[in-house]
Protein backbone atom coordinates (compact mmCIF):
# COMPACT_ATOMS: atom_id res chain seq x y z
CA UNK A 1 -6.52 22.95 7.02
CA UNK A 2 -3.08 22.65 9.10
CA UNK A 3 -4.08 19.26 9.52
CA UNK A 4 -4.87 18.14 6.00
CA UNK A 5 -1.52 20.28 4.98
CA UNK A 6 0.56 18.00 7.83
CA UNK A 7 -0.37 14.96 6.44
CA UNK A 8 -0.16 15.72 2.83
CA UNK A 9 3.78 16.71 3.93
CA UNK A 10 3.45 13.15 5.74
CA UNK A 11 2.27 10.66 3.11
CA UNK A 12 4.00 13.25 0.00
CA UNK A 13 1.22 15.12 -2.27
CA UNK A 14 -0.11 13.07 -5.12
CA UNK A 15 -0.89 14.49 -8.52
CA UNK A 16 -4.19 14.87 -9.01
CA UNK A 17 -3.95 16.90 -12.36
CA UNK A 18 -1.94 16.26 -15.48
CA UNK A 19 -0.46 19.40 -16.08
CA UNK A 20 2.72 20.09 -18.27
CA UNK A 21 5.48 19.47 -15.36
CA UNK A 22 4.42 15.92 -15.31
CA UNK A 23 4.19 15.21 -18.78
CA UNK A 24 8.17 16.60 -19.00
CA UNK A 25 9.12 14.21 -16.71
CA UNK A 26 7.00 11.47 -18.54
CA UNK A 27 9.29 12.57 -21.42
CA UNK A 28 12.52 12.12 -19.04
CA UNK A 29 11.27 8.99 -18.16
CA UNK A 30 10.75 7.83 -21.82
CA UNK A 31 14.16 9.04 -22.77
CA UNK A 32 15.35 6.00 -21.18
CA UNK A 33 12.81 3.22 -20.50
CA UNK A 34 10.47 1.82 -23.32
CA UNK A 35 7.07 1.71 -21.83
CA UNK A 36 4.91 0.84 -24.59
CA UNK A 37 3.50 -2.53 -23.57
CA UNK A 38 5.37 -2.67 -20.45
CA UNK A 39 4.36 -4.08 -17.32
CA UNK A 40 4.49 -1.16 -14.63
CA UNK A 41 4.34 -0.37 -11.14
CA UNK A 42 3.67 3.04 -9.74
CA UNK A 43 4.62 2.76 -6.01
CA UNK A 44 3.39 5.98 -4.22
CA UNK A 45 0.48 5.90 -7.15
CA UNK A 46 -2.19 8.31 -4.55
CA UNK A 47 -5.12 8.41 -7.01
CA UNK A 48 -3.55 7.16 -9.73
CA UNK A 49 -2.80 9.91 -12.17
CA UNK A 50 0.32 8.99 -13.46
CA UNK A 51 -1.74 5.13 -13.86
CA UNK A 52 -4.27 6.99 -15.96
CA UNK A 53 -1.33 8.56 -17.93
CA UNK A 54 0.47 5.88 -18.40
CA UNK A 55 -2.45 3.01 -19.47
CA UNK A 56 -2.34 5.54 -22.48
CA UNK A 57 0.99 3.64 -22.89
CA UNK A 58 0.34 0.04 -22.10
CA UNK A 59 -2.69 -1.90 -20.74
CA UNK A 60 -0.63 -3.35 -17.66
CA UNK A 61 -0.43 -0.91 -15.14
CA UNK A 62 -1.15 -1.29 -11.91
CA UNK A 63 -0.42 0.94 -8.76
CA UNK A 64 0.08 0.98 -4.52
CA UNK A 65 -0.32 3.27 -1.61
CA UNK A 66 -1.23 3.50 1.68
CA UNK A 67 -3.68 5.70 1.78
CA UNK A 68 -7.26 3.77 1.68
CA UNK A 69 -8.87 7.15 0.81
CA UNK A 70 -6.42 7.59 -2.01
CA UNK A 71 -6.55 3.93 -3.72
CA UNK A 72 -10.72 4.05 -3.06
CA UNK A 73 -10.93 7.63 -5.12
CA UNK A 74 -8.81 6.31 -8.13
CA UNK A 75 -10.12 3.02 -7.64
CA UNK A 76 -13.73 3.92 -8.77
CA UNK A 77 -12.23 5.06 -12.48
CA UNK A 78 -9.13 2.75 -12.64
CA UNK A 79 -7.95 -0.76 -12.37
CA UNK A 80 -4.97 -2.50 -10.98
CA UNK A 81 -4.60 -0.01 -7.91
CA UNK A 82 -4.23 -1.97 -4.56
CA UNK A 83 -3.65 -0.56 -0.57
CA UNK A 84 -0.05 -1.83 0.16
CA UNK A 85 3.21 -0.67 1.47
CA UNK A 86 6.12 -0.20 -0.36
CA UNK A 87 8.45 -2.15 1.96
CA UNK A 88 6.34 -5.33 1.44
CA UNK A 89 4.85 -5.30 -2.05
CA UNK A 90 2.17 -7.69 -2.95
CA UNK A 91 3.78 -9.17 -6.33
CA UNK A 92 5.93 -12.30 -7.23
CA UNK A 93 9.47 -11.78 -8.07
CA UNK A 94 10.33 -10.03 -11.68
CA UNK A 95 6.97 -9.21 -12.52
CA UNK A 96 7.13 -5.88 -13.78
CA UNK A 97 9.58 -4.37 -16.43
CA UNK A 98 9.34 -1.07 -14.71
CA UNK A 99 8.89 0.11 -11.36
CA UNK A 100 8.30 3.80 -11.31
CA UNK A 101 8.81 5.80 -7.86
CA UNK A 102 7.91 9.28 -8.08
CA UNK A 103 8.69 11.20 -5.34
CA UNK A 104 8.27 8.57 -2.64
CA UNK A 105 11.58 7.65 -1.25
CA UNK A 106 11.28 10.38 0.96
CA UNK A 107 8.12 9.69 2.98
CA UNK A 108 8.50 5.47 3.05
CA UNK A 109 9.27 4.04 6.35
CA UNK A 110 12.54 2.43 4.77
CA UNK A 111 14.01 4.10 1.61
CA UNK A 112 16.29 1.26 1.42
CA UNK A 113 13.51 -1.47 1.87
CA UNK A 114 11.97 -0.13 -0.55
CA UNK A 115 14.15 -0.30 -3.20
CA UNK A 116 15.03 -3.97 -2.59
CA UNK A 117 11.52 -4.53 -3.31
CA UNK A 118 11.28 -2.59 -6.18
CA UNK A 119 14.26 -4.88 -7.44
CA UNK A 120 12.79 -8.25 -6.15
CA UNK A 121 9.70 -7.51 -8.00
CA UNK A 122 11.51 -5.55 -11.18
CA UNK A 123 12.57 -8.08 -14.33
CA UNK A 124 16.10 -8.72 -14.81
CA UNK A 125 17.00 -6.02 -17.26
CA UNK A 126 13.97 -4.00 -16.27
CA UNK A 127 14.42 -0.47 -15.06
CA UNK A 128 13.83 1.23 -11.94
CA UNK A 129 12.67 4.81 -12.32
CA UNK A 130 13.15 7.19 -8.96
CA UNK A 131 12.43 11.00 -8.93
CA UNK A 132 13.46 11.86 -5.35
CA UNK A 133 14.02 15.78 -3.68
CA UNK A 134 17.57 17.43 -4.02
CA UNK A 135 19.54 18.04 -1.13
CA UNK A 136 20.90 21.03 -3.12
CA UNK A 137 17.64 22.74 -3.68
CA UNK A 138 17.01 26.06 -1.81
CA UNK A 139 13.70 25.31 -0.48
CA UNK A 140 12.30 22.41 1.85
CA UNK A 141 8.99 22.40 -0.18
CA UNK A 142 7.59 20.12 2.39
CA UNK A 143 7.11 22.24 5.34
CA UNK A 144 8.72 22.16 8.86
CA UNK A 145 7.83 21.27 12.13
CA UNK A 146 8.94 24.15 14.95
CA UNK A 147 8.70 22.11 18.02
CA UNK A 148 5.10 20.30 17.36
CA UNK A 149 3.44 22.89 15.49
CA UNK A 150 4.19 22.24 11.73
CA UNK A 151 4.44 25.46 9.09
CA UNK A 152 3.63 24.44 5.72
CA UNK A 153 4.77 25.76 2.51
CA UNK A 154 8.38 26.19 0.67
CA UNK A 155 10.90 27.27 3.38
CA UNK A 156 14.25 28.32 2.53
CA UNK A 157 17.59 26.90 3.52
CA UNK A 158 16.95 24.30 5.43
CA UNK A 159 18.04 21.80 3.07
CA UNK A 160 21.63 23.68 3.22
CA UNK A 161 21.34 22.77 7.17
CA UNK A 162 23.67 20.22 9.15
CA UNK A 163 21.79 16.83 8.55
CA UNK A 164 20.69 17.03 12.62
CA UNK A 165 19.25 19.75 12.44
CA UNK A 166 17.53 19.67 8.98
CA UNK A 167 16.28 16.44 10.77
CA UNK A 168 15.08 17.76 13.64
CA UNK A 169 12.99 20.67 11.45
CA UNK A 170 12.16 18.00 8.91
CA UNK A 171 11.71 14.94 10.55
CA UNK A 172 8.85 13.95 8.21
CA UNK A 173 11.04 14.04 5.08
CA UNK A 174 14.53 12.56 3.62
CA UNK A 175 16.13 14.50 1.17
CA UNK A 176 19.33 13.44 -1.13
CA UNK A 177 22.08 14.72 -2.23
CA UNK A 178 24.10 12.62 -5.37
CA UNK A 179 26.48 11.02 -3.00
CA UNK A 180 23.34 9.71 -0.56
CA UNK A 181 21.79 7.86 -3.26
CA UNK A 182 25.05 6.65 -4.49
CA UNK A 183 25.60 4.91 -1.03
CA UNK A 184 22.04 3.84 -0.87
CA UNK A 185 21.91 2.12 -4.04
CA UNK A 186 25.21 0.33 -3.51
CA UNK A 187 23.89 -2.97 -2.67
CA UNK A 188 21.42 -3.28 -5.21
CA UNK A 189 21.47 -5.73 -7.65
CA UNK A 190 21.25 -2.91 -10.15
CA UNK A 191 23.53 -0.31 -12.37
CA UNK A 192 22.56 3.62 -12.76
CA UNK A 193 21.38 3.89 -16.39
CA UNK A 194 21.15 7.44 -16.12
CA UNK A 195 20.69 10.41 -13.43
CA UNK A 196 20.05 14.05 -13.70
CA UNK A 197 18.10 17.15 -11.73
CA UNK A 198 15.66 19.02 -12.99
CA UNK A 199 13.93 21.99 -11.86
CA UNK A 200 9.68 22.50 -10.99
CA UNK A 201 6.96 22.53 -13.59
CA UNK A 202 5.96 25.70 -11.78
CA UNK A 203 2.34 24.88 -12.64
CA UNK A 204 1.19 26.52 -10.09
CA UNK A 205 2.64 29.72 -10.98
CA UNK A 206 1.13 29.21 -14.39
CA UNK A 207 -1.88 29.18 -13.24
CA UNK A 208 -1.59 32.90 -11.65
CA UNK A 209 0.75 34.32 -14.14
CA UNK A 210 1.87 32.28 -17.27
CA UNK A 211 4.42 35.13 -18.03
CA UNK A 212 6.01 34.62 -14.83
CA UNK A 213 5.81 30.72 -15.07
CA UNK A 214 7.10 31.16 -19.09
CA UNK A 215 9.90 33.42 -17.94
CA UNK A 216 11.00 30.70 -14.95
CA UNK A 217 11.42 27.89 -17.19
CA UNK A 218 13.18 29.45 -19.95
CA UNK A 219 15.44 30.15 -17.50
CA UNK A 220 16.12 27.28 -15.42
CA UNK A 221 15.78 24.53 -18.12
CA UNK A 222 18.21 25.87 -20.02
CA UNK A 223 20.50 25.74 -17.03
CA UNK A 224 19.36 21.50 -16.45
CA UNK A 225 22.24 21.58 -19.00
CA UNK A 226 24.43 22.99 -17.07
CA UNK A 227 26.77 22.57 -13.57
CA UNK A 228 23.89 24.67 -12.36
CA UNK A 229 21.14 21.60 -12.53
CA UNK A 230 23.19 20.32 -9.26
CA UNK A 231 20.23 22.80 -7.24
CA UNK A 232 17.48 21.51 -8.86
CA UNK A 233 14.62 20.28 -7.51
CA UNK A 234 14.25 16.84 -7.32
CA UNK A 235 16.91 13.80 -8.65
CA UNK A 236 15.92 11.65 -12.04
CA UNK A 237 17.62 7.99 -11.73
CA UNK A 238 16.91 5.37 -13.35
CA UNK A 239 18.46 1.96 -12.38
CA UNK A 240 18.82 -1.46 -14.26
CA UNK A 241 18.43 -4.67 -13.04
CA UNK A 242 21.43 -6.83 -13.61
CA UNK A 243 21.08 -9.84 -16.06
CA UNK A 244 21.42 -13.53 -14.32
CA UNK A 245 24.37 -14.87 -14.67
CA UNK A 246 24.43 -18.42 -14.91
CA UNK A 247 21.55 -20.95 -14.65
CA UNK A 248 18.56 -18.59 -15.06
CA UNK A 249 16.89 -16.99 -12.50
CA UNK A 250 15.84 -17.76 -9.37
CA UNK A 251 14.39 -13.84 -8.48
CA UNK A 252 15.29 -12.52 -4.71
């Protein structure tokens, strides 16, 4: 159980249920990026829920991961899902209009990689769509390792830790704060389009008590509006590819 706990915290925890805290972000998302008919990428896609979601939205979807056991399970309902890494994606340049990464940044090899990729393969003008973990928020929700034995579950404060030590506790997670993904961004060929935090589902709680889970986002939505969004859980940014200048487009 440790084990199978460890490595979810590893590889990140796919969804493997539509429940309400995805569809809100869906609605984030769509807030900003036209998806009907789109070409997308879901880098990160595990089984391929949000895939199954989205083909509700367009017919080209298509997703990667590295986990075989992952792409085989939503391979056997789904199409277009294909065992790659996110630092070397298998796809021409500009051939998606959106590249969706939802919580993934964190657990790649290289975050910045990464997102050069999801630009080389991302139209001009298309949009790249990152939810990534707050800096800010009170709880590292991906465990810690204490020495080599790893304690799973939502632990509090280390996120508010000097970055060496946070490091040393989470070694098997990055976590941003606004200014981090400002500098990592910076040499993309891309603009921020918009960014925001937001705050769990809590669909978990629902499930025990939907009172509780009710009560929670009444609450804390209403303060997404608010200065107090900054200790949210996880970053929304979306990022636009810049338009060629000049003799058309040679991708790269």
């Amino acid at each position: 159980m440790v084990e199978a706990a460890e490595r979810a915290a590893v590889l990140g925890r796919p969804s493997y249920v539509w429940q309400s805290g995805q569809e809100r972000r869906l609605a984030l998302i769509r807030r900003y990026v036209d998806l009907e008919n789109a070409r997308i990428l879901d880098v990160g896609c595990g089984i391929g829920t949000y895939v199954n979601r989205l083909r509700g939205l367009s017919e080209h979807v298509y997703g990667i991961d590295i986990d075989e056991q992952r792409v085989r399970r939503g391979s056997i309902t789904l199409p277009n899902l294909a065992l790659a890494v996110s630092e070397h994606m298998p796809f021409p340049d500009s051939s998606f209009d959106v590249i969706l990464l939802h919580e993934v940044i964190e657990h790649v090899s290289d975050d910045a990689v990464t997102l050069q990729e999801a630009c080389r393969v991302v139209r001009p003008g298309g949009k790249v769509v990152i939810y990534a973990p707050n800096r800010l928020y009170p709880f590292e929700t991906h465990g810690i390792y204490l020495g080599k034995r790893y304690i799973s579950g939502n632990i509090p404060f280390v996120n508010y830790l000097p970055g060496f030590l946070r490091r040393r506790l989470a070694p098997h997670v990055r976590v941003y704060s606004t200014g981090s993904l400002r500098s990592l961004t910076s040499k993309l060929d891309a603009s921020w389009v918009a960014h925001t935090v937001v705050y769990p589902g809590f669909d978990k709680i629902a499930a025990r008590s939907g009172l509780v889970a009710k009560t929670l986002r009444a609450i804390l939505y209403r303060l997404e509006n608010t200065w107090f969004r900054a200790f949210g859980l996880s970053h929304f940014l979306v990022l636009e590819k810049r338009e060629a200048i000049g003799k058309g487009y040679e991708g790269g």
